[in-house]
C-alpha atoms as a PDB file:
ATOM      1  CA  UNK A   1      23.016  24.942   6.945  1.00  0.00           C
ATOM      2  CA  UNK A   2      23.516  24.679   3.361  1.00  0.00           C
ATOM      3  CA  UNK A   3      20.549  23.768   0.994  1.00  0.00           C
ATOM      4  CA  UNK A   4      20.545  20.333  -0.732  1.00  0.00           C
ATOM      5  CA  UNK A   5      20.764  20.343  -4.183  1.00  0.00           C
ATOM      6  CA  UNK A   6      18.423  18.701  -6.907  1.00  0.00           C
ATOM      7  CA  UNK A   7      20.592  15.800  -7.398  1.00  0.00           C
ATOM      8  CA  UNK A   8      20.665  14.746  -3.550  1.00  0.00           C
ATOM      9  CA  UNK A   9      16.774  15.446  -3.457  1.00  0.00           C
ATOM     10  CA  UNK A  10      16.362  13.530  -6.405  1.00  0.00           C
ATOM     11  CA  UNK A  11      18.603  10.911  -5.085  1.00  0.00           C
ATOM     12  CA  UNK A  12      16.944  10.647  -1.387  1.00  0.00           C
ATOM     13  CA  UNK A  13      13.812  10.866  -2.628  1.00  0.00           C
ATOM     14  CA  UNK A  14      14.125   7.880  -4.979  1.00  0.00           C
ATOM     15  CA  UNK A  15      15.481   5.885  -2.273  1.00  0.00           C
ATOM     16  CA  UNK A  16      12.971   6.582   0.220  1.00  0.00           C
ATOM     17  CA  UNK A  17      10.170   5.269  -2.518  1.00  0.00           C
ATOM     18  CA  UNK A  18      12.570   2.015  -3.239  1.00  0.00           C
ATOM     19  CA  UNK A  19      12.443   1.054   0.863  1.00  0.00           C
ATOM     20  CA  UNK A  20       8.101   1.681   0.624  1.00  0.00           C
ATOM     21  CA  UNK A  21       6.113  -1.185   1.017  1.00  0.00           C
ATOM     22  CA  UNK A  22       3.871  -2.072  -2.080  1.00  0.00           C
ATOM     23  CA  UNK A  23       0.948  -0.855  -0.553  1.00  0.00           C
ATOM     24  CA  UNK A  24       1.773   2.500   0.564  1.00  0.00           C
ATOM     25  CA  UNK A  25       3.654   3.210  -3.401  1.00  0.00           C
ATOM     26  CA  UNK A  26       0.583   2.691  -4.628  1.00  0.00           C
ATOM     27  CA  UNK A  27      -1.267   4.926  -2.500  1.00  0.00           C
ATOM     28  CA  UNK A  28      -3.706   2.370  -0.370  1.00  0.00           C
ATOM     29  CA  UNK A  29      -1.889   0.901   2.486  1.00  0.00           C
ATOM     30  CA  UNK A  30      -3.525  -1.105   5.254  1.00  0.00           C
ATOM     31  CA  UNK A  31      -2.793   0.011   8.284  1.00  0.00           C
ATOM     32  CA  UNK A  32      -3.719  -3.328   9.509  1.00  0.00           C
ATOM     33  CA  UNK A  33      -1.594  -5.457   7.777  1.00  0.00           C
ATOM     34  CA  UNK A  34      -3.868  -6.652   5.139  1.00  0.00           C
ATOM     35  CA  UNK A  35      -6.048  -9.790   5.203  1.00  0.00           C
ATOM     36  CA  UNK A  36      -5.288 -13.599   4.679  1.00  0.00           C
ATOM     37  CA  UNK A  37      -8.649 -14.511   4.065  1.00  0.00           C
ATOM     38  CA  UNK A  38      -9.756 -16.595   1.795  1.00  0.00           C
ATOM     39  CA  UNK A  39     -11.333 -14.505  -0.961  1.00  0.00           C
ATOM     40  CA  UNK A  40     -13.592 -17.138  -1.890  1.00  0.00           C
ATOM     41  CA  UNK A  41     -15.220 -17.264   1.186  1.00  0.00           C
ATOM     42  CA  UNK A  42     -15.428 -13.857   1.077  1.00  0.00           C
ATOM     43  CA  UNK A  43     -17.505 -13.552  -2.152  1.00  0.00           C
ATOM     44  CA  UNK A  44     -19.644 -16.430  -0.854  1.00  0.00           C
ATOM     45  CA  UNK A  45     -20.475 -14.416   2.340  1.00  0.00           C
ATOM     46  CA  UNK A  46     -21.619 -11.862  -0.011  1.00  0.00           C
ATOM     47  CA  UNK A  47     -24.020 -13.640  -2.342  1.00  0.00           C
ATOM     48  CA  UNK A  48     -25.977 -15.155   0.702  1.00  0.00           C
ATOM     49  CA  UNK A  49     -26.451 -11.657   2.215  1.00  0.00           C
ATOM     50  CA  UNK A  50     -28.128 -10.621  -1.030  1.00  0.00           C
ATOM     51  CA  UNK A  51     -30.378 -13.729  -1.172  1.00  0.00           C
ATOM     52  CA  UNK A  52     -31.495 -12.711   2.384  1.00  0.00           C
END
């Protein structure tokens, strides 16, 4: 087996980060998918748990 040179490494490895969702590129993907929550509600949830 021979060993790859830097160009194909280079080349694969660019490619491989090109086909990566968002998510994982940037280091925090969701293993769950992600949420399609309103964020609004979200935040309101919040504030009346610190009024309580």
């Amino acid at each position: 087996m021979t060993t790859p040179d830097h160009d194909d490494l280079q080349a694969r490895a660019k490619d491989y980060v090109e086909h990566l969702p968002a998510e994982t590129a940037l280091g925090n993907a969701d293993p769950a998918g992600g949420s399609t929550d309103d964020p609004e509600l979200y935040d309101e949830n919040a504030e009346g748990r610190k009024q309580q």
